[in-house]
C-alpha atoms as a PDB file:
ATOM      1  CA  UNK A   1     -22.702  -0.115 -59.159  1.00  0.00           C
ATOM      2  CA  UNK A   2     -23.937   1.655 -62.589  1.00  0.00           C
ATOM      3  CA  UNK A   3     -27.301   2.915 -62.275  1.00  0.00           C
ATOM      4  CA  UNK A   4     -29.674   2.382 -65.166  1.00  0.00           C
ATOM      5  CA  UNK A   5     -31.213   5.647 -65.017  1.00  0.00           C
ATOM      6  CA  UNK A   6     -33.854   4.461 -68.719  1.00  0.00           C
ATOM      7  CA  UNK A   7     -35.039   1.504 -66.145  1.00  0.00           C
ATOM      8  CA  UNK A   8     -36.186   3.563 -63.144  1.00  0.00           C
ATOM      9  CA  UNK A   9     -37.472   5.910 -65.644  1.00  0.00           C
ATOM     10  CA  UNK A  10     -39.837   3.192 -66.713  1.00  0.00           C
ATOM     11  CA  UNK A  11     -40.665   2.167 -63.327  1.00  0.00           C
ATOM     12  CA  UNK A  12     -41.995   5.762 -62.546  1.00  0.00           C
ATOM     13  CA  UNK A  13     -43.716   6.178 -65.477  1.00  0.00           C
ATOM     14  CA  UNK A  14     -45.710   2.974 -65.030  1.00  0.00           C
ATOM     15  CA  UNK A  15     -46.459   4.247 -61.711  1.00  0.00           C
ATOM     16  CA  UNK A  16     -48.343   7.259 -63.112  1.00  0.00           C
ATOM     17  CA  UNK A  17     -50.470   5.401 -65.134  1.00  0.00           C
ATOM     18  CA  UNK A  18     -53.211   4.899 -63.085  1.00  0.00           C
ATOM     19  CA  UNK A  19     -53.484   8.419 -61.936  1.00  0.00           C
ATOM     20  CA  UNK A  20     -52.716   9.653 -65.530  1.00  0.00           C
ATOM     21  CA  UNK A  21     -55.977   6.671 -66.927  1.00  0.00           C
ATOM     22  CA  UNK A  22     -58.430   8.761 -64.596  1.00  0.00           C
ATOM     23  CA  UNK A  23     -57.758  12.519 -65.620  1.00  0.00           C
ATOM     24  CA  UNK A  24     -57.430  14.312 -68.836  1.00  0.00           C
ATOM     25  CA  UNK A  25     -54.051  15.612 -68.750  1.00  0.00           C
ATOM     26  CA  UNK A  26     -52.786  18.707 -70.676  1.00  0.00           C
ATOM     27  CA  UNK A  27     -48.663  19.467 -71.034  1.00  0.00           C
ATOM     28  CA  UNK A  28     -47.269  22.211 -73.002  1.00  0.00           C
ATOM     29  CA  UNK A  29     -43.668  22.124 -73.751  1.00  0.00           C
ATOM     30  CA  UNK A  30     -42.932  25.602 -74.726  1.00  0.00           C
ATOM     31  CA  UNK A  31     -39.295  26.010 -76.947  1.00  0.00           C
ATOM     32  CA  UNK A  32     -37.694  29.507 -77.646  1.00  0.00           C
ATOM     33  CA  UNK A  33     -35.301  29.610 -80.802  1.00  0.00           C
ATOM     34  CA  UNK A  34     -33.945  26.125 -82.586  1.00  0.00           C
ATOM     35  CA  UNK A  35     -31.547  24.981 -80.548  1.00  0.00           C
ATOM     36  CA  UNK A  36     -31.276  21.378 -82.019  1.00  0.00           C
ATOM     37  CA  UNK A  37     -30.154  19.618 -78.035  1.00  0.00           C
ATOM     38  CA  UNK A  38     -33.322  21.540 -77.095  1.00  0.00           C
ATOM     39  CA  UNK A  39     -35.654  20.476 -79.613  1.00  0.00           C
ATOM     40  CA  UNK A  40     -34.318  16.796 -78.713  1.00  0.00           C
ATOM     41  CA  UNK A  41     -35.201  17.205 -75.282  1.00  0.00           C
ATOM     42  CA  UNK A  42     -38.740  17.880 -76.116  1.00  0.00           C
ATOM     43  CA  UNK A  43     -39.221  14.991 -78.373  1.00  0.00           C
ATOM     44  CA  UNK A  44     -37.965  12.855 -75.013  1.00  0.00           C
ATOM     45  CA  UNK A  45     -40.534  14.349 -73.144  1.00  0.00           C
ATOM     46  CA  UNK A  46     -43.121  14.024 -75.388  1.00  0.00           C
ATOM     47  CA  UNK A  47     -42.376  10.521 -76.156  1.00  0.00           C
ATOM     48  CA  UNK A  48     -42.781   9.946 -72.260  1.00  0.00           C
ATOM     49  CA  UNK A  49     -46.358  12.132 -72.667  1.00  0.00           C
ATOM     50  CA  UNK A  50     -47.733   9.134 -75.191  1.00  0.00           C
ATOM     51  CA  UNK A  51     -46.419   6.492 -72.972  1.00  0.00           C
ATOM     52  CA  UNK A  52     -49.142   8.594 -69.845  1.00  0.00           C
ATOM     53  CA  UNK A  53     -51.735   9.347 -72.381  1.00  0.00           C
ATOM     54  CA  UNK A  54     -51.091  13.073 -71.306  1.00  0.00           C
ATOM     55  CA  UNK A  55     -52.162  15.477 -74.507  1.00  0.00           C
ATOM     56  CA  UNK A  56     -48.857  16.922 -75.140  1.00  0.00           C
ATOM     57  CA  UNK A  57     -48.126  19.766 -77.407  1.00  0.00           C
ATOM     58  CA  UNK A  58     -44.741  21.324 -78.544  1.00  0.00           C
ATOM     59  CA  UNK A  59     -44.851  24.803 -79.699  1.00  0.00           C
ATOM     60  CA  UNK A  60     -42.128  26.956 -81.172  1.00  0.00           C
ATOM     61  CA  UNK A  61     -41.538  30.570 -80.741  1.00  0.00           C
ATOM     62  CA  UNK A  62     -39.107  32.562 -82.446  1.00  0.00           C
ATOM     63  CA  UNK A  63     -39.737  35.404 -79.780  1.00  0.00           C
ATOM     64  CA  UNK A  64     -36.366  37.872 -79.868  1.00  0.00           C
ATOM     65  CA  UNK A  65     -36.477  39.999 -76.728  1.00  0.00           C
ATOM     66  CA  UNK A  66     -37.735  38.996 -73.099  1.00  0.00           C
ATOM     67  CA  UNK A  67     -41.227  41.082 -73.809  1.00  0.00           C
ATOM     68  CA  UNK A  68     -42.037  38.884 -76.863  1.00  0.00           C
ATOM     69  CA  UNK A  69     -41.304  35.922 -74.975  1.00  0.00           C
ATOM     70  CA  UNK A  70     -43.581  37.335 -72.179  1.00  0.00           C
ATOM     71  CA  UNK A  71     -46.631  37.677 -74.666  1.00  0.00           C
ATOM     72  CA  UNK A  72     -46.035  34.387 -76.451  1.00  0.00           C
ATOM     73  CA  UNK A  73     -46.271  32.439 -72.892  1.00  0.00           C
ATOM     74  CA  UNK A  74     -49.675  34.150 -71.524  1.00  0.00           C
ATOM     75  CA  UNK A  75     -51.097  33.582 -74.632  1.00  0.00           C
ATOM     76  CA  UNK A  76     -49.950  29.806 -73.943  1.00  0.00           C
ATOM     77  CA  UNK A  77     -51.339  30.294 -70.582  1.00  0.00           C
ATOM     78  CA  UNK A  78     -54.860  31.491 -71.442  1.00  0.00           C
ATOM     79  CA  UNK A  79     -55.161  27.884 -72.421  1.00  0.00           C
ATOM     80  CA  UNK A  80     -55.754  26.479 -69.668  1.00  0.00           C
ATOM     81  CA  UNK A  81     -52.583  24.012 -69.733  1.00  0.00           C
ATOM     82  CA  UNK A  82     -52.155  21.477 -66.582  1.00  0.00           C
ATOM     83  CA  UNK A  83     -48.589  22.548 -66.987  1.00  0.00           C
ATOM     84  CA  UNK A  84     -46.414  24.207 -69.160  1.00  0.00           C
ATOM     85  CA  UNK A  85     -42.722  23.664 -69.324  1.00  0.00           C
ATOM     86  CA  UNK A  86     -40.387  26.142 -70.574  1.00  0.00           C
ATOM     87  CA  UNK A  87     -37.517  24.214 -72.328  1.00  0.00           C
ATOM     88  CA  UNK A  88     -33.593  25.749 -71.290  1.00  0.00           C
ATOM     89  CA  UNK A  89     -31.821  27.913 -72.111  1.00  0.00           C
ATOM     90  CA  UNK A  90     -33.293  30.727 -73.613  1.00  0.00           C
ATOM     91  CA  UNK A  91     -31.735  32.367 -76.735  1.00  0.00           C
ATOM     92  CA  UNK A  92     -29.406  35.020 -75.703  1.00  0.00           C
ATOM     93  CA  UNK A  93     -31.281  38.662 -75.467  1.00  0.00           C
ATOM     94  CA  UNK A  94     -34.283  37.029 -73.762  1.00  0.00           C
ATOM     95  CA  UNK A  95     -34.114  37.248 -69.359  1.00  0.00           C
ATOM     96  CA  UNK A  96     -35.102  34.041 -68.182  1.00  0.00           C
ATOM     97  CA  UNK A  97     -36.265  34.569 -64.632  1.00  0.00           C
ATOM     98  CA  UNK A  98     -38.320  37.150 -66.285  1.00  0.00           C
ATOM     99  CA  UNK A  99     -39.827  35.263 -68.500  1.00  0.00           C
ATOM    100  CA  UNK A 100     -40.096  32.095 -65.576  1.00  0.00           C
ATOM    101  CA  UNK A 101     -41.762  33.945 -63.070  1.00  0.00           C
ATOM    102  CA  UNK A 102     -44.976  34.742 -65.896  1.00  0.00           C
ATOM    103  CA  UNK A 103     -45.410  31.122 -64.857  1.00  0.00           C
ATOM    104  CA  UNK A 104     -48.545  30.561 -62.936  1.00  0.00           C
ATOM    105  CA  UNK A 105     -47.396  28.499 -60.011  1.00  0.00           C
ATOM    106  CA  UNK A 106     -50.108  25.969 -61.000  1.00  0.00           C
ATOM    107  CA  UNK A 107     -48.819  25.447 -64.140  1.00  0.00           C
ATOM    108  CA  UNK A 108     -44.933  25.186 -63.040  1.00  0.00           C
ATOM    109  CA  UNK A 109     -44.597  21.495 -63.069  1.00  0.00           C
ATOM    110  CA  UNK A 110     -40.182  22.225 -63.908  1.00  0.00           C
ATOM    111  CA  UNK A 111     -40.265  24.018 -60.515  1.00  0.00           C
ATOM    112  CA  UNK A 112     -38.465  26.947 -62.039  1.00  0.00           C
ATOM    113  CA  UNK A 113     -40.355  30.179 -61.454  1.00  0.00           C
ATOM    114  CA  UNK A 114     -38.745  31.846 -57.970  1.00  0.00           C
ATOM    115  CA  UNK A 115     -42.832  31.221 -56.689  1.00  0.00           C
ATOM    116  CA  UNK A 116     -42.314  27.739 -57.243  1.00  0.00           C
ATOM    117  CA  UNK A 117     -39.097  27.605 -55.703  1.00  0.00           C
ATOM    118  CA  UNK A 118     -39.811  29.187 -52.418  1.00  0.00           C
ATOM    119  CA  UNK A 119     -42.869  26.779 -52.361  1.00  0.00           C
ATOM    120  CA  UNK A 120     -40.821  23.573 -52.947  1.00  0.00           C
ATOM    121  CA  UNK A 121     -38.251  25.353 -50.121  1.00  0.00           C
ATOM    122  CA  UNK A 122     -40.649  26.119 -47.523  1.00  0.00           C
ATOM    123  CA  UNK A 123     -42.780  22.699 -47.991  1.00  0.00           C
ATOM    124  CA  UNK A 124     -45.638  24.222 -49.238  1.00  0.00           C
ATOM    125  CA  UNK A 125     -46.050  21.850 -52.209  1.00  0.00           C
ATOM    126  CA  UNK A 126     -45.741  18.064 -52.825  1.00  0.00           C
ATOM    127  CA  UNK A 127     -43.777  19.448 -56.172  1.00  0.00           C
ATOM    128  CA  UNK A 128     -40.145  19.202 -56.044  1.00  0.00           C
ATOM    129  CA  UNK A 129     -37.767  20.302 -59.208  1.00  0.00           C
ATOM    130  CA  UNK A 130     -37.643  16.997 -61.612  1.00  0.00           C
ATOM    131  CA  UNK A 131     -33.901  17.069 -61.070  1.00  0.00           C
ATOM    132  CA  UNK A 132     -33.682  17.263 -57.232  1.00  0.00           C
ATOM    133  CA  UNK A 133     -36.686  14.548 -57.313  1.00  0.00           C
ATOM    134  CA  UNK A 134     -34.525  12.220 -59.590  1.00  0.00           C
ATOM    135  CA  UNK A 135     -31.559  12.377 -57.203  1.00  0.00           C
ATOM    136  CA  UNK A 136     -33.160  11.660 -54.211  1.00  0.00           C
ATOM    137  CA  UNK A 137     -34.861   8.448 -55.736  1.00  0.00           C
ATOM    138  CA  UNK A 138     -31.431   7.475 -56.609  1.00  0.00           C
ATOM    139  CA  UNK A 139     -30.383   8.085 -53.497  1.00  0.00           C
ATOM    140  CA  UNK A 140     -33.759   6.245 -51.675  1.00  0.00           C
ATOM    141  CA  UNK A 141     -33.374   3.181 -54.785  1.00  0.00           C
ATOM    142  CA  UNK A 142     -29.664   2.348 -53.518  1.00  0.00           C
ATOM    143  CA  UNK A 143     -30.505   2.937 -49.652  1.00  0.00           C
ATOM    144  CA  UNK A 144     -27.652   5.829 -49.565  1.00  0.00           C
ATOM    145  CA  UNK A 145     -28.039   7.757 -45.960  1.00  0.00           C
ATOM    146  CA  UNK A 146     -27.050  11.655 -45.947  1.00  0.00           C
ATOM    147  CA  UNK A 147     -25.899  11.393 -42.747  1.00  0.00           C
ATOM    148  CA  UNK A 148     -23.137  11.920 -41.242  1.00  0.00           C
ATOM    149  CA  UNK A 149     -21.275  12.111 -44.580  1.00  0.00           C
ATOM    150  CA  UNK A 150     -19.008  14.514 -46.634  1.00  0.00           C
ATOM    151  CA  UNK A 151     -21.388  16.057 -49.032  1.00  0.00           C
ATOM    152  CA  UNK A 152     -20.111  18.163 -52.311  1.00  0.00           C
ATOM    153  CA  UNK A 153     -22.491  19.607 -54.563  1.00  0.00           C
ATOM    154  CA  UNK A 154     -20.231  21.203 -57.307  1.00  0.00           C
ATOM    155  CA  UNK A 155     -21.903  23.526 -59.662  1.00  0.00           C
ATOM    156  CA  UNK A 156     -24.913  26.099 -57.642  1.00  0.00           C
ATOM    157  CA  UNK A 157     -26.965  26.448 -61.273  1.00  0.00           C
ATOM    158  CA  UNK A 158     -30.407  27.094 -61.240  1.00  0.00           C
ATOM    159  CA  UNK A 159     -31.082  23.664 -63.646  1.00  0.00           C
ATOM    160  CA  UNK A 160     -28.806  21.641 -60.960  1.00  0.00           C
ATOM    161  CA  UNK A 161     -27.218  22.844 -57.994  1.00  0.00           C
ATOM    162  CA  UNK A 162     -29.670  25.589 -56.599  1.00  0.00           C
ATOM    163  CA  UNK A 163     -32.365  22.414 -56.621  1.00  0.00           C
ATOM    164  CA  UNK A 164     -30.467  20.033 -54.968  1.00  0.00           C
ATOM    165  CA  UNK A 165     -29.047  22.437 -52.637  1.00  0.00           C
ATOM    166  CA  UNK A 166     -32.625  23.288 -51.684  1.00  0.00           C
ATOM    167  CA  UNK A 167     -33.064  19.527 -51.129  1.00  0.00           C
ATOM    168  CA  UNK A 168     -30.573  19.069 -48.567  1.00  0.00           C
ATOM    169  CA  UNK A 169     -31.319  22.515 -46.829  1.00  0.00           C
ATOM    170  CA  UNK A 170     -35.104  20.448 -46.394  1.00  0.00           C
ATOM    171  CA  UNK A 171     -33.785  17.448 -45.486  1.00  0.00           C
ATOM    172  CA  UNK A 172     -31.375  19.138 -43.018  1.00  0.00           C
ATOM    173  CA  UNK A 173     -28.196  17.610 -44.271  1.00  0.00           C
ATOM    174  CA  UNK A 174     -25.282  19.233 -43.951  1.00  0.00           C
ATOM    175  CA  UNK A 175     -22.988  19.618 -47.142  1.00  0.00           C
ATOM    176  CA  UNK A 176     -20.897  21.834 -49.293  1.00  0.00           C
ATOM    177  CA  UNK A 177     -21.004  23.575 -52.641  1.00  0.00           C
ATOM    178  CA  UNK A 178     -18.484  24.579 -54.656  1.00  0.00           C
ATOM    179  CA  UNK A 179     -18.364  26.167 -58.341  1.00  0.00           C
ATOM    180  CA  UNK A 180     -16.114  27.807 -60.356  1.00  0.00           C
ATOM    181  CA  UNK A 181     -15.155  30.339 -58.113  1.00  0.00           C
ATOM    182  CA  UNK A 182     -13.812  28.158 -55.954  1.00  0.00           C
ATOM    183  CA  UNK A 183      -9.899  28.248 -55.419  1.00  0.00           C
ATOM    184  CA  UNK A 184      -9.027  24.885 -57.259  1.00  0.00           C
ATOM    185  CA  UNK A 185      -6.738  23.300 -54.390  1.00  0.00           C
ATOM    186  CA  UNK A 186     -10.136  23.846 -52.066  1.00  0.00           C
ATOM    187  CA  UNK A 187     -11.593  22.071 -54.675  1.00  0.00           C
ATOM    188  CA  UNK A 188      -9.377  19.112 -54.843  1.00  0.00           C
ATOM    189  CA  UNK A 189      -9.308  18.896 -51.198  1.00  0.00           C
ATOM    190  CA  UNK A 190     -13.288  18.816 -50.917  1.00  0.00           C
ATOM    191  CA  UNK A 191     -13.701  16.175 -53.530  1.00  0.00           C
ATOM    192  CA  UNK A 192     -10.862  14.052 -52.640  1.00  0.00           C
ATOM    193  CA  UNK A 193     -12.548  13.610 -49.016  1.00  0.00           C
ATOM    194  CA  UNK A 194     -16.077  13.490 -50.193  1.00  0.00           C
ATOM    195  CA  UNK A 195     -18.487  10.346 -49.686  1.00  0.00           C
ATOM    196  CA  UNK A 196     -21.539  12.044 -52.300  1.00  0.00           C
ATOM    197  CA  UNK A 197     -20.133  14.328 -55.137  1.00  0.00           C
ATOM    198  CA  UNK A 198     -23.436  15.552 -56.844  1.00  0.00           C
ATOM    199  CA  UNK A 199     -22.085  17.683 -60.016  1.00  0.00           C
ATOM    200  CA  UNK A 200     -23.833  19.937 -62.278  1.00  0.00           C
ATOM    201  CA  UNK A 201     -21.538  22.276 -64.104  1.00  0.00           C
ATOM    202  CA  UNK A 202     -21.261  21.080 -67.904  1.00  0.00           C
ATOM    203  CA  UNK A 203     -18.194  20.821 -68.035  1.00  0.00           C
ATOM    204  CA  UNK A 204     -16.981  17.591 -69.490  1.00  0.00           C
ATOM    205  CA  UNK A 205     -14.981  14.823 -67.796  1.00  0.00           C
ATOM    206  CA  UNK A 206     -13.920  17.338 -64.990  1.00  0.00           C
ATOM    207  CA  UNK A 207     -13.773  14.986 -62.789  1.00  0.00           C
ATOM    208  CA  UNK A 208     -11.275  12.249 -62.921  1.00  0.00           C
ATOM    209  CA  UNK A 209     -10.547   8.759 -60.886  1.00  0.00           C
ATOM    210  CA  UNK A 210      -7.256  10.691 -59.508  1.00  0.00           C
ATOM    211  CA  UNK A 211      -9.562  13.336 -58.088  1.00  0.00           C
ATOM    212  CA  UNK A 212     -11.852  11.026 -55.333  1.00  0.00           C
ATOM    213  CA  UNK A 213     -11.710   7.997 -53.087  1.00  0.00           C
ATOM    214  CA  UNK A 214     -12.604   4.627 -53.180  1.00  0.00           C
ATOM    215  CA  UNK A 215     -16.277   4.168 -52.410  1.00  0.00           C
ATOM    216  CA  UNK A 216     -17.358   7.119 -53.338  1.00  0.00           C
ATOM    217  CA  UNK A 217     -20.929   8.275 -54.474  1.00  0.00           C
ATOM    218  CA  UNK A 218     -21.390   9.584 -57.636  1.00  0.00           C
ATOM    219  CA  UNK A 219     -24.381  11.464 -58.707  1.00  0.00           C
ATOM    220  CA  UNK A 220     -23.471  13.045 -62.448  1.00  0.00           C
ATOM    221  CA  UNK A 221     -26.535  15.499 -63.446  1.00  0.00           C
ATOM    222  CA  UNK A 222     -24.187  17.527 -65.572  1.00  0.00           C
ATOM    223  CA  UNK A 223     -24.436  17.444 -69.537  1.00  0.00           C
ATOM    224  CA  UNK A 224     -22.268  18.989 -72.342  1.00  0.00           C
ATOM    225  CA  UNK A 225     -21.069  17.734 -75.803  1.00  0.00           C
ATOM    226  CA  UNK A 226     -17.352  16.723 -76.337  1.00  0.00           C
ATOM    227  CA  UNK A 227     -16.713  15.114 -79.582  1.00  0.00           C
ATOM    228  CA  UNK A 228     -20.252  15.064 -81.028  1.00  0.00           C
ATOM    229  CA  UNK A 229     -21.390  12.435 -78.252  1.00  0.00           C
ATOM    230  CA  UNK A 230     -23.424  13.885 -74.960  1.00  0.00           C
ATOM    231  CA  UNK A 231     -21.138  13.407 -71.805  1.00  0.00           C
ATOM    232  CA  UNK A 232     -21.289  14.419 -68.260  1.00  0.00           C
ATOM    233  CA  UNK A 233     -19.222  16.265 -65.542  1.00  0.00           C
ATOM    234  CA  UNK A 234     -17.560  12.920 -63.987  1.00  0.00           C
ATOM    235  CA  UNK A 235     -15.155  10.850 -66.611  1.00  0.00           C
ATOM    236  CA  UNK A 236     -16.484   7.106 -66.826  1.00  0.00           C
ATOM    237  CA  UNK A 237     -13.887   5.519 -65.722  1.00  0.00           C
ATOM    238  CA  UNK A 238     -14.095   7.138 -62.063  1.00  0.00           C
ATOM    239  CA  UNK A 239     -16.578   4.056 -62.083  1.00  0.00           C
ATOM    240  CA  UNK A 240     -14.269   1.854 -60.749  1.00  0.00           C
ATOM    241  CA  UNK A 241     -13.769   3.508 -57.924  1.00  0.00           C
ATOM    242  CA  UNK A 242     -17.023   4.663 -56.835  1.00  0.00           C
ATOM    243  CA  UNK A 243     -19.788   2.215 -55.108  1.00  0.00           C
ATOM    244  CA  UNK A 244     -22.290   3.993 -56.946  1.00  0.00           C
ATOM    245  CA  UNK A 245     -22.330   5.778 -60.185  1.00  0.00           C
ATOM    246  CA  UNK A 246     -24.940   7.257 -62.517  1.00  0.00           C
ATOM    247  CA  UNK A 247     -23.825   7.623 -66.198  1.00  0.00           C
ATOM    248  CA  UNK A 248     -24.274  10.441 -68.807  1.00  0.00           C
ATOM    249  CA  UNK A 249     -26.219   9.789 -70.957  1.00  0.00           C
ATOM    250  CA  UNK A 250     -28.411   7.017 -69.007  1.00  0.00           C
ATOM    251  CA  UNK A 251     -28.737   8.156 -65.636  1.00  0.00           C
ATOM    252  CA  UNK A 252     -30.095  11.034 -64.307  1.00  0.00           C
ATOM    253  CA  UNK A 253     -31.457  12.662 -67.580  1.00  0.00           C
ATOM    254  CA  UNK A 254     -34.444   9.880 -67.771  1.00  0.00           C
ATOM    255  CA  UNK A 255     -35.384   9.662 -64.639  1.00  0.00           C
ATOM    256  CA  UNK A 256     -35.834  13.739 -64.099  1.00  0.00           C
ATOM    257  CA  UNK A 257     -37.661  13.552 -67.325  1.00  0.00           C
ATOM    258  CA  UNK A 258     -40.165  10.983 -65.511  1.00  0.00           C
ATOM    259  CA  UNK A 259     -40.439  13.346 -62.002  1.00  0.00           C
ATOM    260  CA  UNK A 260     -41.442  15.927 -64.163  1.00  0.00           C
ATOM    261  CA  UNK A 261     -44.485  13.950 -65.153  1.00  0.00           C
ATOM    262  CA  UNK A 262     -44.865  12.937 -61.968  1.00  0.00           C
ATOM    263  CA  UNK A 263     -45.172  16.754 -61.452  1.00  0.00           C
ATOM    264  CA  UNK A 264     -48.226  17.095 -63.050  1.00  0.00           C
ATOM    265  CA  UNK A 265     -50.435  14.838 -61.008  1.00  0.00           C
ATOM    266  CA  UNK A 266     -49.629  16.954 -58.166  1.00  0.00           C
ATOM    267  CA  UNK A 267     -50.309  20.132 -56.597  1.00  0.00           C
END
């Protein structure tokens, strides 16, 4: 099974539209630098703002150091924003967790900021990070159970990995991450018995049919560019083999776009 990630995109965001009709709803999408992938991403998410209604605004900066990118956000914040998203990565001589954690935690609807973190962590907030959100939907959507099942997460990333790692440490589920550091035969041995690989490393086509079972879940929230075209962490034709697979580009990508709108209606 090949899940179409643009359809249950759609689905959420025709969800939101009733709460979205009865509030006046104000997004900043706040880009460092011009990174070209990055300045796509924001036109996705703003296209998804017009769909909602939600007043959307995209703002540049071309903020050097980590204290220029500190001013340029709380003057973004003395707006008054619903929620302000700080498009990744940074340009290189700028700290992100410094400049995430200037975040209000109001205004944190990416779940980035440590604050928002240890909320989503602790259950304090109905806010979870867009990409841990759009992997449990998957997840819910297909009726996969957690339990009692060989769990990898490969990659522990902060865009990735830490969130869904956080997500399993809620739900109790027992599981295992891996990254680079990893001796490679513990590797091979970990993904060749797992039932759920959920991969976020970037690193293109790492994952190959010769490297898992049959049956095996495939959750691929990893991105990277290989030949001009956008690809994930898990090569296609591993989908074959798997009983459920989400594509790159097509599969998670939309749908945490969505959850991060869904974000914004919620405290």
């Amino acid at each position: 099974m090949i899940v179409d990630g643009n359809s249950i995109k759609e689905a959420v965001i025709e969800s939101l539209k009733d709460q979205a009709m009865q509030q006046i709803t104000r997004v900043c999408f706040l880009q460092y630098g011009d990174d070209l992938a990055s300045k796509k991403f924001v036109g996705m998410k703003m296209k998804v703002a017009e769909q909602l209604g939600v007043s959307a605004v995209h703002v540049q900066s071309d903020a050097a150091t980590t204290e220029e990118a500190i001013a340029v956000l709380q003057g973004i914040v003395a707006e008054g924003y619903d929620g302000i998203v700080i498009q990744l990565p940074l340009p290189p001589g700028i700290d992100a967790g410094a400049v995430m954690n200037e975040l209000p935690l109001g205004m944190d609807v990416d779940v980035l900021s440590t604050a928002a973190l240890m909320a989503f962590a602790n259950g304090d907030t109905a806010r979870m990070p867009p990409v841990a959100a759009a992997v449990e939907l998957v997840l819910k959507l297909y009726t996969i159970t957690l339990h009692d099942k060989r769990i990898v997460v490969r990659g522990k990333g902060a865009l990735v990995g830490g969130p869904v790692m956080l997500l399993l440490d809620r739900l109790e589920v027992p599981y295992v991450a891996i990254d680079m550091y990893t001796p490679l035969p513990q590797q091979l041995e970990l993904l060749a018995e797992a039932d759920i690989i959920i991969s976020g490393t970037g690193t293109p086509h790492a994952i190959t049919p010769d490297m898992i079972k049959e049956g095996v879940v495939l959750i691929d929230a990893g991105t990277s560019e290989m030949t001009g075209k956008l690809v994930g962490d898990i090569d296609p034709q591993c989908a074959d083999k798997a009983s459920l697979y989400t594509p790159v580009p097509g599969g998670i990508g939309p749908i945490t776009v969505a959850c991060l709108f869904n974000n914004l209606f919620l405290n």
